[in-house]
C-alpha atoms as a PDB file:
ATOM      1  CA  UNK A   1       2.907 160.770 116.244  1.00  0.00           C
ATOM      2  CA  UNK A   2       5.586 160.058 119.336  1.00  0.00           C
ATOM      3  CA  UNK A   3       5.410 157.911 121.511  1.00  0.00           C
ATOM      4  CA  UNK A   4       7.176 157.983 125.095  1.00  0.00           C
ATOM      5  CA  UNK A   5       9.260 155.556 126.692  1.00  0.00           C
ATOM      6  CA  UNK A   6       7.370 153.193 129.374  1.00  0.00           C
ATOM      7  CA  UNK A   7       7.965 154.464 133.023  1.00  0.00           C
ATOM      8  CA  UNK A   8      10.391 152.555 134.965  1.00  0.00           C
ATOM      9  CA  UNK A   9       9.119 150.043 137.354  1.00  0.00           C
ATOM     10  CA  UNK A  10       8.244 152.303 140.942  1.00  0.00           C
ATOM     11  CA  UNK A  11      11.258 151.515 143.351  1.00  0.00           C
ATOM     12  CA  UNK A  12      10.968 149.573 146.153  1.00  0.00           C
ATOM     13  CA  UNK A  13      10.056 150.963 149.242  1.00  0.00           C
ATOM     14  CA  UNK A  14      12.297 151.158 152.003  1.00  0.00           C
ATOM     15  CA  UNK A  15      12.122 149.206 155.152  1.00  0.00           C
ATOM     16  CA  UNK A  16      10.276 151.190 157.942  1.00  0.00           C
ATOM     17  CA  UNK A  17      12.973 152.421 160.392  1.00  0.00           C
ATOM     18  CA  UNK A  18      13.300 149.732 163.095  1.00  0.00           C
ATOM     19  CA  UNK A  19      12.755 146.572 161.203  1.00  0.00           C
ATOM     20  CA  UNK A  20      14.969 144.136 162.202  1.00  0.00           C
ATOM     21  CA  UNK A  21      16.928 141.767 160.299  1.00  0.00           C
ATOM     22  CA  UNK A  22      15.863 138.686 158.441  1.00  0.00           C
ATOM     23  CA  UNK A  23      17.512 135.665 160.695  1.00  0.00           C
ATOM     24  CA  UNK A  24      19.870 133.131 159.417  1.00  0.00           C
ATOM     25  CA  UNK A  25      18.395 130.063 159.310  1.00  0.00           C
ATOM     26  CA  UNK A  26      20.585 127.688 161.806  1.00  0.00           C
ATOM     27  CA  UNK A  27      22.238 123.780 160.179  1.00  0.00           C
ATOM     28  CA  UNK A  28      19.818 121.457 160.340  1.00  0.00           C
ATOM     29  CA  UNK A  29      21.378 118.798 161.888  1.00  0.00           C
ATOM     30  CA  UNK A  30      18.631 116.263 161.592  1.00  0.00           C
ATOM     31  CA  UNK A  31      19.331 116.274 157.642  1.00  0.00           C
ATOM     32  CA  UNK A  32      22.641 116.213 157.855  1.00  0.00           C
ATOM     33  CA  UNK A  33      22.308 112.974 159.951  1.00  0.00           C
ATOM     34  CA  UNK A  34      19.800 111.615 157.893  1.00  0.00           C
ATOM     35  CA  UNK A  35      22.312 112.622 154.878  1.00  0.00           C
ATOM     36  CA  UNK A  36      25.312 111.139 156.108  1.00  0.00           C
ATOM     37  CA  UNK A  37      23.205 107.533 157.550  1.00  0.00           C
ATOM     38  CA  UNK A  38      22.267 106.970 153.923  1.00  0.00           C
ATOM     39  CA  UNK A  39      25.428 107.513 152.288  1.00  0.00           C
ATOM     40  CA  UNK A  40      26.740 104.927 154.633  1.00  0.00           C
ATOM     41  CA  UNK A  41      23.625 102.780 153.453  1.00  0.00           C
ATOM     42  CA  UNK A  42      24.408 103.294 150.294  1.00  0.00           C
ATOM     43  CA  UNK A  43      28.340 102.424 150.250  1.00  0.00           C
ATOM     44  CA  UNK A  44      27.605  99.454 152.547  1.00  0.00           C
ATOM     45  CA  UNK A  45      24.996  98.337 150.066  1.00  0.00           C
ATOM     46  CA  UNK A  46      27.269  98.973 146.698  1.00  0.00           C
ATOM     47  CA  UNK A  47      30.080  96.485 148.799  1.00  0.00           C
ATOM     48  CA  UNK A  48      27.507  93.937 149.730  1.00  0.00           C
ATOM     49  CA  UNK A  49      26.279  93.424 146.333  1.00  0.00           C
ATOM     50  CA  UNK A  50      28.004  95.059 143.700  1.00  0.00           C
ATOM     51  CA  UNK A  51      31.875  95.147 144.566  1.00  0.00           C
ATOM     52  CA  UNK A  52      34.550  95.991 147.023  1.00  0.00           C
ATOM     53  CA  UNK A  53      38.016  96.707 147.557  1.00  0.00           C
ATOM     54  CA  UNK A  54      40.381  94.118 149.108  1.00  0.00           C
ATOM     55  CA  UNK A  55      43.853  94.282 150.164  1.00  0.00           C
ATOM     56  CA  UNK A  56      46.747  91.285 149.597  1.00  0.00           C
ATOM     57  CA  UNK A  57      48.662  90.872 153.259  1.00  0.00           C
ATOM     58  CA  UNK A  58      50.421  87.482 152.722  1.00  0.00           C
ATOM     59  CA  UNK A  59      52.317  85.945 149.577  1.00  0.00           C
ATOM     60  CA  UNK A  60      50.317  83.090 149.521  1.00  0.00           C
ATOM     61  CA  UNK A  61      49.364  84.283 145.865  1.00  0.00           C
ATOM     62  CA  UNK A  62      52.528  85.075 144.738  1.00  0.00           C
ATOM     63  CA  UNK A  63      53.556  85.671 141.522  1.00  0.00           C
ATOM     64  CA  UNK A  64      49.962  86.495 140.818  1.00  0.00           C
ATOM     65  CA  UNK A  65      49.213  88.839 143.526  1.00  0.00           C
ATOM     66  CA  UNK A  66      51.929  89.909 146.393  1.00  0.00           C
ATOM     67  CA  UNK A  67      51.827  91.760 149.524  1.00  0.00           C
ATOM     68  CA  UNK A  68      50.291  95.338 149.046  1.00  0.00           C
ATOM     69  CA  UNK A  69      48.486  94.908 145.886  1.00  0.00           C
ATOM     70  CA  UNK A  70      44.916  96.798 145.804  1.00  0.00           C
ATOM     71  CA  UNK A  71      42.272  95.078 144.035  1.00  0.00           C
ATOM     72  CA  UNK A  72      38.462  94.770 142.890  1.00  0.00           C
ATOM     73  CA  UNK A  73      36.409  92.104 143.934  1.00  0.00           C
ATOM     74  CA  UNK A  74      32.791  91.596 142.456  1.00  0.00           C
ATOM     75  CA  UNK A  75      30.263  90.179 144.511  1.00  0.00           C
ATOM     76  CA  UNK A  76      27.486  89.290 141.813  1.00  0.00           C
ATOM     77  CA  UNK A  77      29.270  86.659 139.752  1.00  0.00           C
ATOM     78  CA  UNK A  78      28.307  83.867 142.034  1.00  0.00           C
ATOM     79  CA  UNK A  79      25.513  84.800 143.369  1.00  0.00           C
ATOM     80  CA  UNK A  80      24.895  86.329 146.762  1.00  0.00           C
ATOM     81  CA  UNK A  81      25.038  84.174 150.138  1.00  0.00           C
ATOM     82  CA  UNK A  82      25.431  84.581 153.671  1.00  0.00           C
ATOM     83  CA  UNK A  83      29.021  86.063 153.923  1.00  0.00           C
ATOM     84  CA  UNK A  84      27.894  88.340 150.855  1.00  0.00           C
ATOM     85  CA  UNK A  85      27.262  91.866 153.833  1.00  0.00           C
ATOM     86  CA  UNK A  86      30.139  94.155 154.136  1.00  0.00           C
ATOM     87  CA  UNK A  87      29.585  93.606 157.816  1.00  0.00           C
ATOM     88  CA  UNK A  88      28.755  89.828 158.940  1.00  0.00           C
ATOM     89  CA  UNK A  89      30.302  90.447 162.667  1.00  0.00           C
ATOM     90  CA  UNK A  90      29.971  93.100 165.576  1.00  0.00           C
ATOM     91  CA  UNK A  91      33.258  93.294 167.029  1.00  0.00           C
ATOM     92  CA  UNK A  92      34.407  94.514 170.592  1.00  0.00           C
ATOM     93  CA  UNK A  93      32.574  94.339 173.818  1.00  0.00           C
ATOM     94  CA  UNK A  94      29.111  94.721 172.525  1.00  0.00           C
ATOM     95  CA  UNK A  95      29.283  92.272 170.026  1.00  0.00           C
ATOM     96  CA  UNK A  96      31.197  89.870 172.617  1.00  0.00           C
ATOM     97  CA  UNK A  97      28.187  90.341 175.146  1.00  0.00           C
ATOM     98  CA  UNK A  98      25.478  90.058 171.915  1.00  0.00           C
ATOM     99  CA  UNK A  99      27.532  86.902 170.935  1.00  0.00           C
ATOM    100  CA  UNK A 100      26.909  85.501 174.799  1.00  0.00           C
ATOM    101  CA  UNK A 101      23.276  86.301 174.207  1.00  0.00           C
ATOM    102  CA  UNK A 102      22.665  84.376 171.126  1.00  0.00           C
ATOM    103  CA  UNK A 103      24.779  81.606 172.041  1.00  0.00           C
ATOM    104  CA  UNK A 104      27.574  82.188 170.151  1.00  0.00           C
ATOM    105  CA  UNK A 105      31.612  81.102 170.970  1.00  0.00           C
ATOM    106  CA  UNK A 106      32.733  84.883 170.563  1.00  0.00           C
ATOM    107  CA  UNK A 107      31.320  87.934 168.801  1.00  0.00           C
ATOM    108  CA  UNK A 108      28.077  87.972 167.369  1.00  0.00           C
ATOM    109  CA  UNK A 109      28.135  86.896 163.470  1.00  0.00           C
ATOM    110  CA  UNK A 110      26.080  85.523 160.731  1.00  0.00           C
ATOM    111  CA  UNK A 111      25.859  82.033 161.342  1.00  0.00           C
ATOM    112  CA  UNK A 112      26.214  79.797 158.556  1.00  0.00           C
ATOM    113  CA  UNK A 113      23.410  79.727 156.041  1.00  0.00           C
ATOM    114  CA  UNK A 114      22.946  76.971 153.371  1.00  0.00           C
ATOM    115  CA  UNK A 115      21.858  78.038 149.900  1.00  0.00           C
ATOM    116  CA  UNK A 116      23.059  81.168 147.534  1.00  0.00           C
ATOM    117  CA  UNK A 117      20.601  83.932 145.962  1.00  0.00           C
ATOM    118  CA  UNK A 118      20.818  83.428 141.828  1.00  0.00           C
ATOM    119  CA  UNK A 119      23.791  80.963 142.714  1.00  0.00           C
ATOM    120  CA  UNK A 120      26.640  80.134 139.562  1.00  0.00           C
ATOM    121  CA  UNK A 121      29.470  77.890 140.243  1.00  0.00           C
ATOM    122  CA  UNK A 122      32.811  79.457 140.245  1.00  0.00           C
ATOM    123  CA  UNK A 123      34.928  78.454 136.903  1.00  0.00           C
ATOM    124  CA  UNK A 124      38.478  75.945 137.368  1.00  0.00           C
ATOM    125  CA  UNK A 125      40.817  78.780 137.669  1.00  0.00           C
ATOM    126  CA  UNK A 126      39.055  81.724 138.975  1.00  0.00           C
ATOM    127  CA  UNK A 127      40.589  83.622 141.884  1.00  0.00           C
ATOM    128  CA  UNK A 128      38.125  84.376 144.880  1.00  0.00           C
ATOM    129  CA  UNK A 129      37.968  85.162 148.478  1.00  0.00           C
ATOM    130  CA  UNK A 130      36.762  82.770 150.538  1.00  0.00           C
ATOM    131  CA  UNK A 131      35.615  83.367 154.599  1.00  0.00           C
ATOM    132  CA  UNK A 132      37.770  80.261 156.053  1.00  0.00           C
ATOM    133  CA  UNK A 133      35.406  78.430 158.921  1.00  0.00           C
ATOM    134  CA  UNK A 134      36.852  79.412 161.969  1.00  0.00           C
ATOM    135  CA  UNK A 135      37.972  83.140 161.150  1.00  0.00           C
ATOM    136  CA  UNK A 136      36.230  86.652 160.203  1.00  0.00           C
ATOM    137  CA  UNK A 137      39.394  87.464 158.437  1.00  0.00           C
ATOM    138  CA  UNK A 138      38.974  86.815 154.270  1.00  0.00           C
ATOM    139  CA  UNK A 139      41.496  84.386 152.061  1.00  0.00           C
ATOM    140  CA  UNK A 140      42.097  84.930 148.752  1.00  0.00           C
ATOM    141  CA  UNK A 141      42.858  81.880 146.322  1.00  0.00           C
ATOM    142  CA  UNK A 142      42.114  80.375 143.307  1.00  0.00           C
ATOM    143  CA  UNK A 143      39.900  77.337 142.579  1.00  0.00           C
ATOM    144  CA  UNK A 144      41.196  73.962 141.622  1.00  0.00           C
ATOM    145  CA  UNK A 145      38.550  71.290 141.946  1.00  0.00           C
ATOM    146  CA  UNK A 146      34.682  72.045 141.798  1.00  0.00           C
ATOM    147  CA  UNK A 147      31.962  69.560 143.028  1.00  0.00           C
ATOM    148  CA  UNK A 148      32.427  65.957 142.355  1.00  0.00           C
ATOM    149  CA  UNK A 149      36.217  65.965 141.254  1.00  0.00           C
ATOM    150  CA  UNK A 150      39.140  63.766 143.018  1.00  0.00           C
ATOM    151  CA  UNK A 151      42.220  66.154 143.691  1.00  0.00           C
ATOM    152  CA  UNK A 152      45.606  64.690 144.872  1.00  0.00           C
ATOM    153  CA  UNK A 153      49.277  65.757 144.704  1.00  0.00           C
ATOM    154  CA  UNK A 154      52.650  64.377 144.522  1.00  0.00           C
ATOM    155  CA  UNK A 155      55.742  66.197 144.135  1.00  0.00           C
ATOM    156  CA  UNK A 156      54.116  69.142 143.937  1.00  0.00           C
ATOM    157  CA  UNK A 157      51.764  67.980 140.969  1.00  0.00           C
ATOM    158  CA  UNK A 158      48.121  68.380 141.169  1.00  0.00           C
ATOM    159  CA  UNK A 159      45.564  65.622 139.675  1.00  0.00           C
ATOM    160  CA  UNK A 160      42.417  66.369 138.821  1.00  0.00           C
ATOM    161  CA  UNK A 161      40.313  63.104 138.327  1.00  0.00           C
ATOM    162  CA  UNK A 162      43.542  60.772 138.326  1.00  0.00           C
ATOM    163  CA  UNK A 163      45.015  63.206 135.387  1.00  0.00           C
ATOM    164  CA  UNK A 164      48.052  65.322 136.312  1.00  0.00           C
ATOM    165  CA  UNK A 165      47.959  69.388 135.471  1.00  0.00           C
ATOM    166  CA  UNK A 166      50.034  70.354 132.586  1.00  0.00           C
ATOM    167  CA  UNK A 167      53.130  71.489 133.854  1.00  0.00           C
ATOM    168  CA  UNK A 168      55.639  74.076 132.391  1.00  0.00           C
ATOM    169  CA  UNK A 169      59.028  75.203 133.766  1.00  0.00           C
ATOM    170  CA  UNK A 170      59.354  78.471 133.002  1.00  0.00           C
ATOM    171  CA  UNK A 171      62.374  81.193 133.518  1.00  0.00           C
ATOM    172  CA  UNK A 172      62.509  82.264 137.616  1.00  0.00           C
ATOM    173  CA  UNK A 173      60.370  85.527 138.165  1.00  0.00           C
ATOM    174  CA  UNK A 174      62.466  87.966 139.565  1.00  0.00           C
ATOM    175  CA  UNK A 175      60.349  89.972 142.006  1.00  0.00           C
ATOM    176  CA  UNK A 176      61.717  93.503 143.540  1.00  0.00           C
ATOM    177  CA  UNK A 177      62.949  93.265 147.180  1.00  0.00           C
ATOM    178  CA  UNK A 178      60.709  95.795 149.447  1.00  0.00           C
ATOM    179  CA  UNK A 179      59.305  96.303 152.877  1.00  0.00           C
ATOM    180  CA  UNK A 180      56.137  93.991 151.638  1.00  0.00           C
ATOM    181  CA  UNK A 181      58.281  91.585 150.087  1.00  0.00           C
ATOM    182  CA  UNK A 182      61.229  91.332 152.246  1.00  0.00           C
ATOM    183  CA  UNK A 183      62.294  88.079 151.154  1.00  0.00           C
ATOM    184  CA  UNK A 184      63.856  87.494 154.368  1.00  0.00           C
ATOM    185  CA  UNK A 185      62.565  84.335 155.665  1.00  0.00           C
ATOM    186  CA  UNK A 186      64.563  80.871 155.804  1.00  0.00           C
ATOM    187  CA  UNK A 187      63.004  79.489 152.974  1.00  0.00           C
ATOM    188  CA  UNK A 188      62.804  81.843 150.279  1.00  0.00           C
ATOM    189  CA  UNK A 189      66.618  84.245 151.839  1.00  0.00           C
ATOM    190  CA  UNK A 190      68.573  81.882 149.675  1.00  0.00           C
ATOM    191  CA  UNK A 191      66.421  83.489 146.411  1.00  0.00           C
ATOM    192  CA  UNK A 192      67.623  86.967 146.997  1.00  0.00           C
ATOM    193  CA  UNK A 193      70.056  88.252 144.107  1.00  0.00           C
ATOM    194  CA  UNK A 194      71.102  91.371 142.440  1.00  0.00           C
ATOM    195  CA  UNK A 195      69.447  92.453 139.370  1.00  0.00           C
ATOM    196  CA  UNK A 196      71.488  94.225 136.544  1.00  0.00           C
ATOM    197  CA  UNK A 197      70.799  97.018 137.625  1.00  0.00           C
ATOM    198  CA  UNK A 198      71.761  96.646 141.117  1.00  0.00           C
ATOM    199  CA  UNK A 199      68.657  96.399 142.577  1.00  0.00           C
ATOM    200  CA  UNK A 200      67.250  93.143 144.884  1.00  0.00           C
ATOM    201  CA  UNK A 201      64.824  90.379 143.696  1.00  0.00           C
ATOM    202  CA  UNK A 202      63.624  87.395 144.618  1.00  0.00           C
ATOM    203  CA  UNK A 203      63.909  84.624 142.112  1.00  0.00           C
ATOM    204  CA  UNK A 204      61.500  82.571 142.264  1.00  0.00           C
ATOM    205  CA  UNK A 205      61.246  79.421 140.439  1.00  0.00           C
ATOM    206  CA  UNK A 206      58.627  79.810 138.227  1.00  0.00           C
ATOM    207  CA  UNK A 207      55.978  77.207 136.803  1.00  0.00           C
ATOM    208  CA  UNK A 208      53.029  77.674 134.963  1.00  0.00           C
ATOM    209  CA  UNK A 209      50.082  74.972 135.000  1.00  0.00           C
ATOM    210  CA  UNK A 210      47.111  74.667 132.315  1.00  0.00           C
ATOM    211  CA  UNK A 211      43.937  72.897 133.990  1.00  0.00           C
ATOM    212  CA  UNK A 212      41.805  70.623 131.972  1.00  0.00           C
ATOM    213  CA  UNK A 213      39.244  73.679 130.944  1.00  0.00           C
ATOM    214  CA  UNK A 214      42.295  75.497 129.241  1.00  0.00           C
ATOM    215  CA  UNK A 215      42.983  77.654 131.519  1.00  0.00           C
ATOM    216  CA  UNK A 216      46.700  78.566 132.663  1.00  0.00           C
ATOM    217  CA  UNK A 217      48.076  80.695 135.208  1.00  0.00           C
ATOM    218  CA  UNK A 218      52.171  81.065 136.804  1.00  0.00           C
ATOM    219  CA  UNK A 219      52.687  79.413 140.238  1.00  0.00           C
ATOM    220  CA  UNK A 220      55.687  79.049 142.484  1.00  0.00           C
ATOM    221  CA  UNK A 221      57.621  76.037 143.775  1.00  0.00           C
ATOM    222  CA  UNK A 222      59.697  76.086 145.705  1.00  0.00           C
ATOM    223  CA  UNK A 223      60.694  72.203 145.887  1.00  0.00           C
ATOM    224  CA  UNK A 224      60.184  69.599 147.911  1.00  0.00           C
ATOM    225  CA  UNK A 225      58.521  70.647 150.985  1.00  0.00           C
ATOM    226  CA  UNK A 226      55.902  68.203 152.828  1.00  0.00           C
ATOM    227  CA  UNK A 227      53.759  67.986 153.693  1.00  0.00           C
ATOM    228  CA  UNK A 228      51.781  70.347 151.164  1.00  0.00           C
ATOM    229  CA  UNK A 229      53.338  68.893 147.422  1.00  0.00           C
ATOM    230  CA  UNK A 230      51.891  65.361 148.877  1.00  0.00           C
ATOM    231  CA  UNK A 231      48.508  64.743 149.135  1.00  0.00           C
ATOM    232  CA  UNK A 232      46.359  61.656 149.105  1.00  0.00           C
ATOM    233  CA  UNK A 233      43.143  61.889 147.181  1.00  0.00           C
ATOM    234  CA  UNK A 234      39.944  63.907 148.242  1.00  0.00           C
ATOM    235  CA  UNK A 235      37.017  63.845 146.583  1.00  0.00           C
ATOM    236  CA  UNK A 236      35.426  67.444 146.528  1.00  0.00           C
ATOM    237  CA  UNK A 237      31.318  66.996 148.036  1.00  0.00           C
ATOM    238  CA  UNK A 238      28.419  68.245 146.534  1.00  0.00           C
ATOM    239  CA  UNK A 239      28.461  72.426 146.914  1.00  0.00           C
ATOM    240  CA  UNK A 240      32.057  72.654 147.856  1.00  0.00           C
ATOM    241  CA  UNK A 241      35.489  73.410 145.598  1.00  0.00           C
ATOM    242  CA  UNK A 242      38.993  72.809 146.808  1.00  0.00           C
ATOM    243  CA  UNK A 243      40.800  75.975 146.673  1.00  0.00           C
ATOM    244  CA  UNK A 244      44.485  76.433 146.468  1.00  0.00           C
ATOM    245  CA  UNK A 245      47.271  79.411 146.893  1.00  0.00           C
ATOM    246  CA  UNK A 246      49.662  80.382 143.228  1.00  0.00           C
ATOM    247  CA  UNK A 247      52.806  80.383 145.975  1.00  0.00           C
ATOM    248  CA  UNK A 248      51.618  76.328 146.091  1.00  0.00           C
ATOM    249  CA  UNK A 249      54.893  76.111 149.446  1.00  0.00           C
ATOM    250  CA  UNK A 250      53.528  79.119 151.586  1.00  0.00           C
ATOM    251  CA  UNK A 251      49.608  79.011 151.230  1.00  0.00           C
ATOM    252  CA  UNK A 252      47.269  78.387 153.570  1.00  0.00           C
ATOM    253  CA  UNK A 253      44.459  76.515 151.394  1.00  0.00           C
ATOM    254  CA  UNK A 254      42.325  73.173 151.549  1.00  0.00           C
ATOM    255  CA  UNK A 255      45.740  71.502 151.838  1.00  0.00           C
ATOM    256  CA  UNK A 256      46.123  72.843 155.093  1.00  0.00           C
ATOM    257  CA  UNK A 257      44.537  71.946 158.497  1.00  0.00           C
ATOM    258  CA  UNK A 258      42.501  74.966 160.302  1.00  0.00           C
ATOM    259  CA  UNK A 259      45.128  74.469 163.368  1.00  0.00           C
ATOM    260  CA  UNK A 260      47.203  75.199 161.122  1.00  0.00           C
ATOM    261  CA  UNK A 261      45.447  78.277 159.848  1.00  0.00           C
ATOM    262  CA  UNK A 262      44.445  76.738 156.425  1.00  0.00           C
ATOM    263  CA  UNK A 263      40.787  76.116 155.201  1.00  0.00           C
ATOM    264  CA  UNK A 264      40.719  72.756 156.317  1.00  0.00           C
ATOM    265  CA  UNK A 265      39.450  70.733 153.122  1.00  0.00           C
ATOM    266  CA  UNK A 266      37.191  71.713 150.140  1.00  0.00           C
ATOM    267  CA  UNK A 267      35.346  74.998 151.372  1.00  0.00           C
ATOM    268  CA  UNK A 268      31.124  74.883 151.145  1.00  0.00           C
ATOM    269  CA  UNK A 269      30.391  77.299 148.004  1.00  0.00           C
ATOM    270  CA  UNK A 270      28.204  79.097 150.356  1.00  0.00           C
ATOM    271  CA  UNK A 271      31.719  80.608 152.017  1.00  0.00           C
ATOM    272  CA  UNK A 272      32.677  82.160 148.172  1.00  0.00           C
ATOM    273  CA  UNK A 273      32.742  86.243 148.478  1.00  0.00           C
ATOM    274  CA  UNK A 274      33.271  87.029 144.983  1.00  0.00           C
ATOM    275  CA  UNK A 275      35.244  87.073 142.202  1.00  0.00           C
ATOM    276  CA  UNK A 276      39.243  89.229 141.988  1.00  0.00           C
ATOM    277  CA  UNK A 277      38.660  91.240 138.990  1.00  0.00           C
ATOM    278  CA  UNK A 278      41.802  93.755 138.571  1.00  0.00           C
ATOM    279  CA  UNK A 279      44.667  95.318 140.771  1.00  0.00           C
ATOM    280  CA  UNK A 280      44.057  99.064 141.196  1.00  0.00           C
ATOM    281  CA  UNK A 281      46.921 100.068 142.557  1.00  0.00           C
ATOM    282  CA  UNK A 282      49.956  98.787 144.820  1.00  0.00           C
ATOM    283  CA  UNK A 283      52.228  99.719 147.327  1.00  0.00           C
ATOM    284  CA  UNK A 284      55.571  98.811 148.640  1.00  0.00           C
ATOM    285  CA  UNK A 285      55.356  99.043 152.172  1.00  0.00           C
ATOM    286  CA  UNK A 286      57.233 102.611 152.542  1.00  0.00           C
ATOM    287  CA  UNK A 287      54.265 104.697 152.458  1.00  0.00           C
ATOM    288  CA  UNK A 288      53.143 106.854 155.563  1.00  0.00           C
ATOM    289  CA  UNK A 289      49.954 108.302 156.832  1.00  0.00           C
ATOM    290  CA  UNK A 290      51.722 111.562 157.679  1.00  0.00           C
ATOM    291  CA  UNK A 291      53.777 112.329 154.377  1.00  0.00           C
ATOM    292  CA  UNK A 292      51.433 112.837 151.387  1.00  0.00           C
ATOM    293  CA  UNK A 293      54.743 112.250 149.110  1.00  0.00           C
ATOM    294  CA  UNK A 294      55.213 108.740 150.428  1.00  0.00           C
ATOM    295  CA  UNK A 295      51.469 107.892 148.926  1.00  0.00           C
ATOM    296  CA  UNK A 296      53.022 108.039 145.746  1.00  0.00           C
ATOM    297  CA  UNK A 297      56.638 107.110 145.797  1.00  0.00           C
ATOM    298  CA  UNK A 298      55.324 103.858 147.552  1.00  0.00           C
ATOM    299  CA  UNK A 299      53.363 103.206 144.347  1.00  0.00           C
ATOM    300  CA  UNK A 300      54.168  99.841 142.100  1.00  0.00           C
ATOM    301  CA  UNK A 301      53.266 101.765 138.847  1.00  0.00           C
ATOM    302  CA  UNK A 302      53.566  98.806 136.979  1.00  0.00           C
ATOM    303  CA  UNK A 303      50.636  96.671 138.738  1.00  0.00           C
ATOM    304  CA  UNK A 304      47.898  99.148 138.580  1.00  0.00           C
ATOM    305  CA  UNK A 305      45.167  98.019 136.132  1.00  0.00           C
ATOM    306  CA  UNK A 306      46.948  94.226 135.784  1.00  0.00           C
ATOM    307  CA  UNK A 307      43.498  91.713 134.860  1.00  0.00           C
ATOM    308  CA  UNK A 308      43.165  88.928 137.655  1.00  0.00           C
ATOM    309  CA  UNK A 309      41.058  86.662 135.249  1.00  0.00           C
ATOM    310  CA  UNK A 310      42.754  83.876 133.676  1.00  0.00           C
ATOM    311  CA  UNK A 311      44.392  83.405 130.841  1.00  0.00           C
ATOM    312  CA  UNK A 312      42.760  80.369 128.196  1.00  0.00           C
ATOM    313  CA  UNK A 313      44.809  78.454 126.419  1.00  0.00           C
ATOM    314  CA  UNK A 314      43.158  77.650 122.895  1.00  0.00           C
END
């Protein structure tokens, strides 16, 4: 007995003469909006409470950090508080007039708020960034004395509690000369010397301190320079830590009056950011928007990946 093959499946049936195309559907724009707004949401959310990127401008964390390094900051170690938003101030003429309307000085911000969300202490030693009191702009430096301790300095020597830091002099660290780390200015142009291999540092006396929780870390000094290696006792309040720059000669910190563009005393914990976590990547100053090759000849190879927690001595 045979059997046939099935019949193939009856073509289809051609379009009647005259039928016009099936249309294109147009971009909807709506969902591309929509698409785009919560992306935005989404990165500005990550940054708020996750982690961001922050970039080093000054020395004033030299040898640790220096001008151009890339790094991660985490925002969850301490807790969250109100500088925690990627965004705490509208700038420009709208946020000047918004400002006026809320009585503010200048541009509309996030005033102060006491109190953190799930709230930890920062650890002796720890590098943050810290909102200073009168200024959007970020610091970054590393915490000396928490709540309750005395600090002081003479010579250059911190106490902590009427005990001086452990002190170590240490071979200079010789630092390459480039356009972030010029080297240039009166204090620091008599450090400039030629390597071995006929290249510029800076040598920079080197010394590396161990706090009383064991944990050490490499500063600078440069000498005797008042008023910041003198300091009469100050007894750190309740919430607040006293915050100080590696490059202990050129930093900013709680040593520092705000006139002068320091913090101005121990800083309210509530002003803490986060925590500096690791350098991604740095950059020597010679890099241009315009030349893709300059994005990677500027590079500092040797920094990328370099751990900003501290070292413990055991």
């Amino acid at each position: 007995m045979s059997t046939e093959p099935p019949a193939p499946p009856p073509a289809p049936a051609d379009a009647p003469a005259g039928t016009p195309p099936a249309e294109k559907k147009g971009t909807d724009w709506w969902g591309e909006i929509k698409g785009v707004f919560w992306l935005v949401l989404a990165v500005l959310a990550f940054h708020s409470f996750v982690a961001k990127p922050f970039y080093i401008p000054s020395e004033s964390m030299m040898p640790t950090l220096i001008k151009g390094d890339r790094l991660v900051v985490t925002k969850f170690p301490y807790g969250w508080s109100y500088v925690s938003p990627s965004i705490t101030r509208i700038p420009g003429p709208i946020g000047l007039e918004l400002g006026r309307i809320f009585g503010q000085p200048d541009y509309l911000s996030i005033p102060f708020i006491p109190g953190r969300l799930l709230g930890h202490t920062p650890q002796r030693g720890d590098i943050v960034i810290v909102k200073p009191r009168d200024q959007y702009t970020d610091y970054i430096k590393r915490v000396i004395g928490l709540p309750g301790d005395t600090i002081s300095l003479k010579d250059g020597t911190v106490s902590i509690n009427g005990v001086p830091v452990k002190r170590q002099f240490l071979a200079p660290a010789m630092i390459p000369v480039d356009a972030n780390v010029p080297c240039d200015t009166d204090m620091v142009a008599p450090l400039r010397v030629t390597g071995p291999d006929g290249k510029l540092y800076c040598q920079m006396p080197l010394v590396r301190e161990t706090l009383p929780n064991g944990v050490s870390y490499n500063t600078i000094d440069l000498g005797d320079i008042p008023p910041v290696d003198d300091m009469a006792p100050v007894k750190v309040p309740a919430g607040h830590l006293f915050l100080m720059g590696d490059n202990r000669d050129q930093s900013a910190d709680s040593r520092v009056s705000m006139e002068n563009h320091g913090l101005g005393g121990p800083m309210p914990i509530e002003n803490i950011g986060g925590r500096a976590e690791f350098i991604t990547f740095s950059l020597d100053g010679t890099s241009s928007l315009f030349n893709p090759l300059s994005w990677f000849t500027a590079m500092r190879g040797s920094r990328a990946g370099t751990s900003l927690r501290p070292e413990h001595v055991k």
